[in-house]
N, C-alpha and C. Protein backbone atom coordinates (compact mmCIF):
# COMPACT_ATOMS: atom_id res chain seq x y z
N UNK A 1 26.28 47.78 84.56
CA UNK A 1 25.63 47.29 85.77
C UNK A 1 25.52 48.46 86.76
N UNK A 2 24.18 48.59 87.41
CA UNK A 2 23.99 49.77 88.35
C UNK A 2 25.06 49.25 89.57
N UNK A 3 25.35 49.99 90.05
CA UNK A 3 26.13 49.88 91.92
C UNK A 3 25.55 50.79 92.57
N UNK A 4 24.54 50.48 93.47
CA UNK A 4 24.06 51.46 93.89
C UNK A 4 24.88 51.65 95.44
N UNK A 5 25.43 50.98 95.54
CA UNK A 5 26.36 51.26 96.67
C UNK A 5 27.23 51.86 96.36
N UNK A 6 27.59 52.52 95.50
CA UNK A 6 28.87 53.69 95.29
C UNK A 6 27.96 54.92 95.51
N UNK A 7 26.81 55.04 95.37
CA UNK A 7 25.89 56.13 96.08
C UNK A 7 26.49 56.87 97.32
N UNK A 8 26.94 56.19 97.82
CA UNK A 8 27.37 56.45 99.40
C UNK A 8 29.20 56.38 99.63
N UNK A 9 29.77 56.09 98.75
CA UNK A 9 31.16 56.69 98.84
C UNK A 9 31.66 58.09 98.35
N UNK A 10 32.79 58.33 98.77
CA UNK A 10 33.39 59.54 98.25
C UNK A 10 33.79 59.12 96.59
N UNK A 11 33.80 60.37 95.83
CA UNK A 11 33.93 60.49 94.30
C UNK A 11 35.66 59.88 94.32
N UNK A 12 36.63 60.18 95.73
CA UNK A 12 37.58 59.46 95.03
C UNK A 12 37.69 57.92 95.48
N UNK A 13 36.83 57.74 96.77
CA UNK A 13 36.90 55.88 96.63
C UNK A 13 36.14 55.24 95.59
N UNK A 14 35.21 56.15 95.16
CA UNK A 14 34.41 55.11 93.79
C UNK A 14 35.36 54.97 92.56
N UNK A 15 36.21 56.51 92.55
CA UNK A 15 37.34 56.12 91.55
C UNK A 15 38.19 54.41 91.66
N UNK A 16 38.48 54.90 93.11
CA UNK A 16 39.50 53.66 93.65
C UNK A 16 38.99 51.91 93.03
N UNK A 17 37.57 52.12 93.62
CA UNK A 17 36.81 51.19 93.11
C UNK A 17 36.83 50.70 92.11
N UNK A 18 36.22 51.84 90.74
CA UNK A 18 36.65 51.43 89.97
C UNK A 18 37.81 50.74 89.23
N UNK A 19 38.91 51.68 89.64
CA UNK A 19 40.40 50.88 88.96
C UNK A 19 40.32 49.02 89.54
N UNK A 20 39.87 48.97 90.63
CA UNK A 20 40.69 47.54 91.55
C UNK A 20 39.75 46.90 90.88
N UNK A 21 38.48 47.24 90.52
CA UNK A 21 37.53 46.28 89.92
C UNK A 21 38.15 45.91 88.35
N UNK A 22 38.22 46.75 87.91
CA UNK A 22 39.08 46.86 85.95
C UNK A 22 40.26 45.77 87.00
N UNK A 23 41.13 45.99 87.33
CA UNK A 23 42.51 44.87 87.37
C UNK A 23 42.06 43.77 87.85
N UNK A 24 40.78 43.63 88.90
CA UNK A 24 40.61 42.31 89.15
C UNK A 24 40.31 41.22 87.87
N UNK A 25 39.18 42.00 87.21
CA UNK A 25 38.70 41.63 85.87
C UNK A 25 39.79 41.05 84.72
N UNK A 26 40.55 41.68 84.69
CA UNK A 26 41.56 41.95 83.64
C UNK A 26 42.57 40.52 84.06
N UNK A 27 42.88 40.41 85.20
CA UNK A 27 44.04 39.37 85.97
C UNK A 27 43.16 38.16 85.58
N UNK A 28 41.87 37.78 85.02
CA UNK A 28 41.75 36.56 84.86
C UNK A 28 40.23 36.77 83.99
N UNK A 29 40.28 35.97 82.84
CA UNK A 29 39.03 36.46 81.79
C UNK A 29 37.82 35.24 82.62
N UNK A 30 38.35 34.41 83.53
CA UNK A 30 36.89 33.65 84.05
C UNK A 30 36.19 34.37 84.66
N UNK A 31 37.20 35.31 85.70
CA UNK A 31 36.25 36.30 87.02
C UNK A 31 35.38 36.94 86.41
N UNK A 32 34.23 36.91 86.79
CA UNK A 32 32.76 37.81 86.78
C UNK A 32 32.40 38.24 87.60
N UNK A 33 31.42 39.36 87.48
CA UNK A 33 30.77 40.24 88.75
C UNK A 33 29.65 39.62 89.28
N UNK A 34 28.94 39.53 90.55
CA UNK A 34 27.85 39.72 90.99
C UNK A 34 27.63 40.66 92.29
N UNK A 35 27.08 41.56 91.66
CA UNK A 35 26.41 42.38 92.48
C UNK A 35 25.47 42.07 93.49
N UNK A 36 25.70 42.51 95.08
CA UNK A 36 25.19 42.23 96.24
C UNK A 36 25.13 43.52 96.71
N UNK A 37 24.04 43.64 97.82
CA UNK A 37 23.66 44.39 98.67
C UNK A 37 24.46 45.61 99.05
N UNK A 38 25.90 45.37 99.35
CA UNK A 38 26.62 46.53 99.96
C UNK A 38 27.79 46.41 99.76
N UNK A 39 28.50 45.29 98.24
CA UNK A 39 29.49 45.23 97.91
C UNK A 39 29.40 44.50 96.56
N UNK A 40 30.55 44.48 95.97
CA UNK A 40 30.31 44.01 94.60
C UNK A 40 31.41 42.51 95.00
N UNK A 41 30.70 41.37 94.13
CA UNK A 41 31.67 40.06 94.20
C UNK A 41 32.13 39.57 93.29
N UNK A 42 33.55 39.18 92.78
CA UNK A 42 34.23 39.20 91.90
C UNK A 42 34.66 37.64 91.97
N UNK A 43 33.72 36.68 90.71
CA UNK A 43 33.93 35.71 91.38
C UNK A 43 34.80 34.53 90.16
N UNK A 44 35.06 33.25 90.12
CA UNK A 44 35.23 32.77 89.35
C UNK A 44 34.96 31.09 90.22
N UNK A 45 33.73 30.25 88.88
CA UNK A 45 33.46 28.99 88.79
C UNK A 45 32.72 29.31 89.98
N UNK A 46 31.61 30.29 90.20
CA UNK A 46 31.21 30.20 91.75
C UNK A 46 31.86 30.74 92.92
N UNK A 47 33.21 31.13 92.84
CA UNK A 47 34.15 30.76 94.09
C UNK A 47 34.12 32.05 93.93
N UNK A 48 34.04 32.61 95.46
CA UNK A 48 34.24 34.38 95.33
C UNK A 48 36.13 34.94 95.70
N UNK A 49 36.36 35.62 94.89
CA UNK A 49 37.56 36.08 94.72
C UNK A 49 38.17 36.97 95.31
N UNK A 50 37.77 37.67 94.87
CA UNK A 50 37.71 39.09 95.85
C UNK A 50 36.39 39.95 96.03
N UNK A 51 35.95 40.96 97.14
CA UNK A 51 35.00 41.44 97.57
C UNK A 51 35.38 42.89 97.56
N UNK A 52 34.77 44.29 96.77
CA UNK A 52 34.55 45.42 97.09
C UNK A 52 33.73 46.37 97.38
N UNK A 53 33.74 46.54 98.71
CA UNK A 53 33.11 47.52 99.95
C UNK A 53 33.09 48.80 99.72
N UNK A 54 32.61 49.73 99.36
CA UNK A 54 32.94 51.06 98.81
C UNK A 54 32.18 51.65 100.27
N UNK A 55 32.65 52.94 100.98
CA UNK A 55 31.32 53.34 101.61
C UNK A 55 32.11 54.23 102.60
N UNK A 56 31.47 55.60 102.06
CA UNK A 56 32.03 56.97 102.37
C UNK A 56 33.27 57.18 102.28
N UNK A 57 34.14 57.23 102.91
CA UNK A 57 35.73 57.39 102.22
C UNK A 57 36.70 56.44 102.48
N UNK A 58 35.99 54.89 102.49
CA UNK A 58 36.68 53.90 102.92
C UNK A 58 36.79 52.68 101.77
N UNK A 59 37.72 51.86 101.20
CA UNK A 59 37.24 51.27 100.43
C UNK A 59 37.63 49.61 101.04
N UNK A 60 36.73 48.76 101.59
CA UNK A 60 37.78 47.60 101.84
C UNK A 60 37.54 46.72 101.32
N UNK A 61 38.39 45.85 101.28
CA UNK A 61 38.95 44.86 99.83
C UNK A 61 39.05 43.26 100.73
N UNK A 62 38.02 42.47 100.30
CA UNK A 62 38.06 40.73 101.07
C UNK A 62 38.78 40.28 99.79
N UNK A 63 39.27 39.45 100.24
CA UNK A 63 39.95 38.09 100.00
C UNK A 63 39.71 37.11 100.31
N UNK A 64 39.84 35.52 99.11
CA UNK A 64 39.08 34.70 99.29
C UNK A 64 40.12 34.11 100.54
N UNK A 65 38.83 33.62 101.60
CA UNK A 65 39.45 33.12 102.98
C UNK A 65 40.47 32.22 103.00
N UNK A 66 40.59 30.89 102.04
CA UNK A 66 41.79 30.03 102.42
C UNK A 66 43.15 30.65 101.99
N UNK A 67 43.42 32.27 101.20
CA UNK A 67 44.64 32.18 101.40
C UNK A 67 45.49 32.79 102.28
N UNK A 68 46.88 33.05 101.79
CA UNK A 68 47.35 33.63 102.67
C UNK A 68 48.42 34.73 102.36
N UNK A 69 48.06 35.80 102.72
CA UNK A 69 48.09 37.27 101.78
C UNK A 69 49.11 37.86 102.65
N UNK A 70 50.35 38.69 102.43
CA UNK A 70 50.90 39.40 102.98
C UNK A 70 51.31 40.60 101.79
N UNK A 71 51.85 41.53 102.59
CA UNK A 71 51.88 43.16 101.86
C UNK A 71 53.00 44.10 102.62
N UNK A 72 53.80 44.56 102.10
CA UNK A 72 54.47 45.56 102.50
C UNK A 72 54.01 46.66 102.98
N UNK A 73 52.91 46.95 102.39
CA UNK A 73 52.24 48.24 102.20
C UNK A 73 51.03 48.58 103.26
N UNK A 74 50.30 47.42 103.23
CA UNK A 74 48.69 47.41 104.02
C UNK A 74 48.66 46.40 104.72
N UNK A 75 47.85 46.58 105.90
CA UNK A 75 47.86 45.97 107.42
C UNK A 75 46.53 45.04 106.62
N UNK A 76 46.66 44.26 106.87
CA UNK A 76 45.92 42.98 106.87
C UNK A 76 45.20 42.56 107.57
N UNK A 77 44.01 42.75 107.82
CA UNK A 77 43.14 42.57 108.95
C UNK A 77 42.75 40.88 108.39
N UNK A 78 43.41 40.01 109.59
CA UNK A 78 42.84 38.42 109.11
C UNK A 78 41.39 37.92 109.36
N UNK A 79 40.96 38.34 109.74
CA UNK A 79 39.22 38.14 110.08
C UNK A 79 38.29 39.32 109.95
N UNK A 80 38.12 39.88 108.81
CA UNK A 80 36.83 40.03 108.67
C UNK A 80 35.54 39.60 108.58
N UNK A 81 34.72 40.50 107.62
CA UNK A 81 33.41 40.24 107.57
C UNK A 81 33.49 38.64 107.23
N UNK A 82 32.63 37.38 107.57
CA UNK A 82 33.12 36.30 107.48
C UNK A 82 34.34 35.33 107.52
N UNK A 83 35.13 36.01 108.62
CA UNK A 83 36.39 35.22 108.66
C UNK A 83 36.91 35.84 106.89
N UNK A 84 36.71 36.11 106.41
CA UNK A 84 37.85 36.86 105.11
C UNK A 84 38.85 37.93 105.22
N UNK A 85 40.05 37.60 105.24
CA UNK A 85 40.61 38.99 105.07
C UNK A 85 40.97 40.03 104.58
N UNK A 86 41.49 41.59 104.66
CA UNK A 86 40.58 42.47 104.20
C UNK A 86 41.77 43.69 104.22
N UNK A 87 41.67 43.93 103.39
CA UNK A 87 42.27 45.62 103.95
C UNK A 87 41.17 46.57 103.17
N UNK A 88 41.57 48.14 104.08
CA UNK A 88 41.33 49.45 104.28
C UNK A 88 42.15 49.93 103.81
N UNK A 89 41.13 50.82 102.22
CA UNK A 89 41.92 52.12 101.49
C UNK A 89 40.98 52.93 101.74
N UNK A 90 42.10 53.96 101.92
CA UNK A 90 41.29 55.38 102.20
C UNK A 90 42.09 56.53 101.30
N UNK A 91 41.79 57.30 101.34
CA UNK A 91 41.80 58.65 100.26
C UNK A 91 43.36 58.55 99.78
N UNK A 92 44.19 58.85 101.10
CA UNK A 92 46.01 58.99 100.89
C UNK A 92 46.83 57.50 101.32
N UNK A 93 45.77 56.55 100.84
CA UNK A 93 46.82 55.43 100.80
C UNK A 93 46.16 54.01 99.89
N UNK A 94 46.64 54.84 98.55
CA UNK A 94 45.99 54.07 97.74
C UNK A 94 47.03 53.49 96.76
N UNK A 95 47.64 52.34 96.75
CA UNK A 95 48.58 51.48 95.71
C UNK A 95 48.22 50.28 95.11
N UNK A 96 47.73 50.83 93.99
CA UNK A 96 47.39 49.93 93.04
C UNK A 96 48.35 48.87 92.69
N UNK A 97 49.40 48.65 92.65
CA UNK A 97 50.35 47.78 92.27
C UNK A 97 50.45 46.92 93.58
N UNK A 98 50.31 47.22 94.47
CA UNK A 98 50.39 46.42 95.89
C UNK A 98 48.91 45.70 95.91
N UNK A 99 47.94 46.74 95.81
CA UNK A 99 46.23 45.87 95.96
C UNK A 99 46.73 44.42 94.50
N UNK A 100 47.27 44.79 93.21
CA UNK A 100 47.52 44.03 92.26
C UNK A 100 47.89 42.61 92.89
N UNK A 101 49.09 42.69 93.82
CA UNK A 101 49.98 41.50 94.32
C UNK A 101 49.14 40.61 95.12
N UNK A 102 48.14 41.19 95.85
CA UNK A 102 47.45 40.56 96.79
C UNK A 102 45.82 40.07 96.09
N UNK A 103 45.30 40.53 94.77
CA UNK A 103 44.61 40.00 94.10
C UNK A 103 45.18 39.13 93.54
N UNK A 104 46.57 38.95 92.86
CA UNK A 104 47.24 37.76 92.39
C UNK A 104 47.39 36.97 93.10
N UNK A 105 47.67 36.82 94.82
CA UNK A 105 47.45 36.02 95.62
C UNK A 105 46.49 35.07 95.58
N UNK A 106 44.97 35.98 96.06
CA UNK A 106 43.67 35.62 95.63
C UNK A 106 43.73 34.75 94.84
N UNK A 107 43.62 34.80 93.73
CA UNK A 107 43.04 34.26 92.04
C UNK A 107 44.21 32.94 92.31
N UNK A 108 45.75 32.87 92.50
CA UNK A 108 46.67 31.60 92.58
C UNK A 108 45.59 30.52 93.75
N UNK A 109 45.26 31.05 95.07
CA UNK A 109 44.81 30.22 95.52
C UNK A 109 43.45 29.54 95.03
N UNK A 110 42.42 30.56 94.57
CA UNK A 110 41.20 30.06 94.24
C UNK A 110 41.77 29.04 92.86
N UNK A 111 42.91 29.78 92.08
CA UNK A 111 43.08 28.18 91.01
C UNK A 111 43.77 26.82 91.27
N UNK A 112 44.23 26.88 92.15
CA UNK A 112 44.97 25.93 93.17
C UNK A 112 43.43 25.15 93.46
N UNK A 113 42.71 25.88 94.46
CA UNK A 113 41.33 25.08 95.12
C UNK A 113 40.92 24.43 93.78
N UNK A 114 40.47 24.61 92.23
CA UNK A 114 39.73 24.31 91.27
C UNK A 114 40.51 23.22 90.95
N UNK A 115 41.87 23.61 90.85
CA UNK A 115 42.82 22.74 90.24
C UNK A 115 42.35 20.93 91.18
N UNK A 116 42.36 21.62 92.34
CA UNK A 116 42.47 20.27 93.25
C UNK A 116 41.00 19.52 93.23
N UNK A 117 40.16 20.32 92.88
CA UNK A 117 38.94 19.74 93.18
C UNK A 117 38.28 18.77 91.82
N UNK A 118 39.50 19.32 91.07
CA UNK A 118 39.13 18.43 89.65
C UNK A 118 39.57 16.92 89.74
N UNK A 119 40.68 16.71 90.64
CA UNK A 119 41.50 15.29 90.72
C UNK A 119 40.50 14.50 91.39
């Protein structure tokens, strides 16, 4: 799939990109991609999962809005772009095993929402 929005990041946030996209993928065989305008959406049954923003040497990372995400590591901005919240990687603060915990967040709540919406 083209991304033409990695056009416009640095060679090491598109790296970054890449990896968080491979583990999002990997943490659950339903999530699929759809590609949008100025970020890629990582979604499952419809429901968007997580969101990646690539763009110049910034990479930021949404989360699906109803959960509730905390991190040792990264400041948590609770309202982003659409009320979603979000963190900011940049070049020297990049932990993959921490972005991991807070995509596992993600994906528990969105299967929680499916779970419930089936009853």
């Amino acid at each position: 799939m083209k991304e033409p929005y990695l056009d416009d990041a640095s060679a090491t946030i598109g790296s970054y990109y890449k990896r968080v996209k491979k583990v999002v993928l990997q943490s659950d065989t339903d999530i699929y991609e759809q590609a949008n305008k100025t970020m890629l959406s990582l979604k499952k049954k419809n429901r968007g999962v997580v969101w990646l923003e690539p763009k110049g040497n910034i990479l930021k990372i949404y989360f699906y809005k109803k959960g509730s995400y905390a991190s040792q590591y990264y400041d948590i901005n609770p309202d982003g772009w659409g009320g979603y919240p979000f963190i900011k990687i940049r070049d020297n603060n990049f932990d993959l095993l921490e972005i991991e915990k807070l995509v596992d967040q993600a994906i528990k709540t969105i299967n929680n929402e499916i779970s419930q919406s089936k009853i």
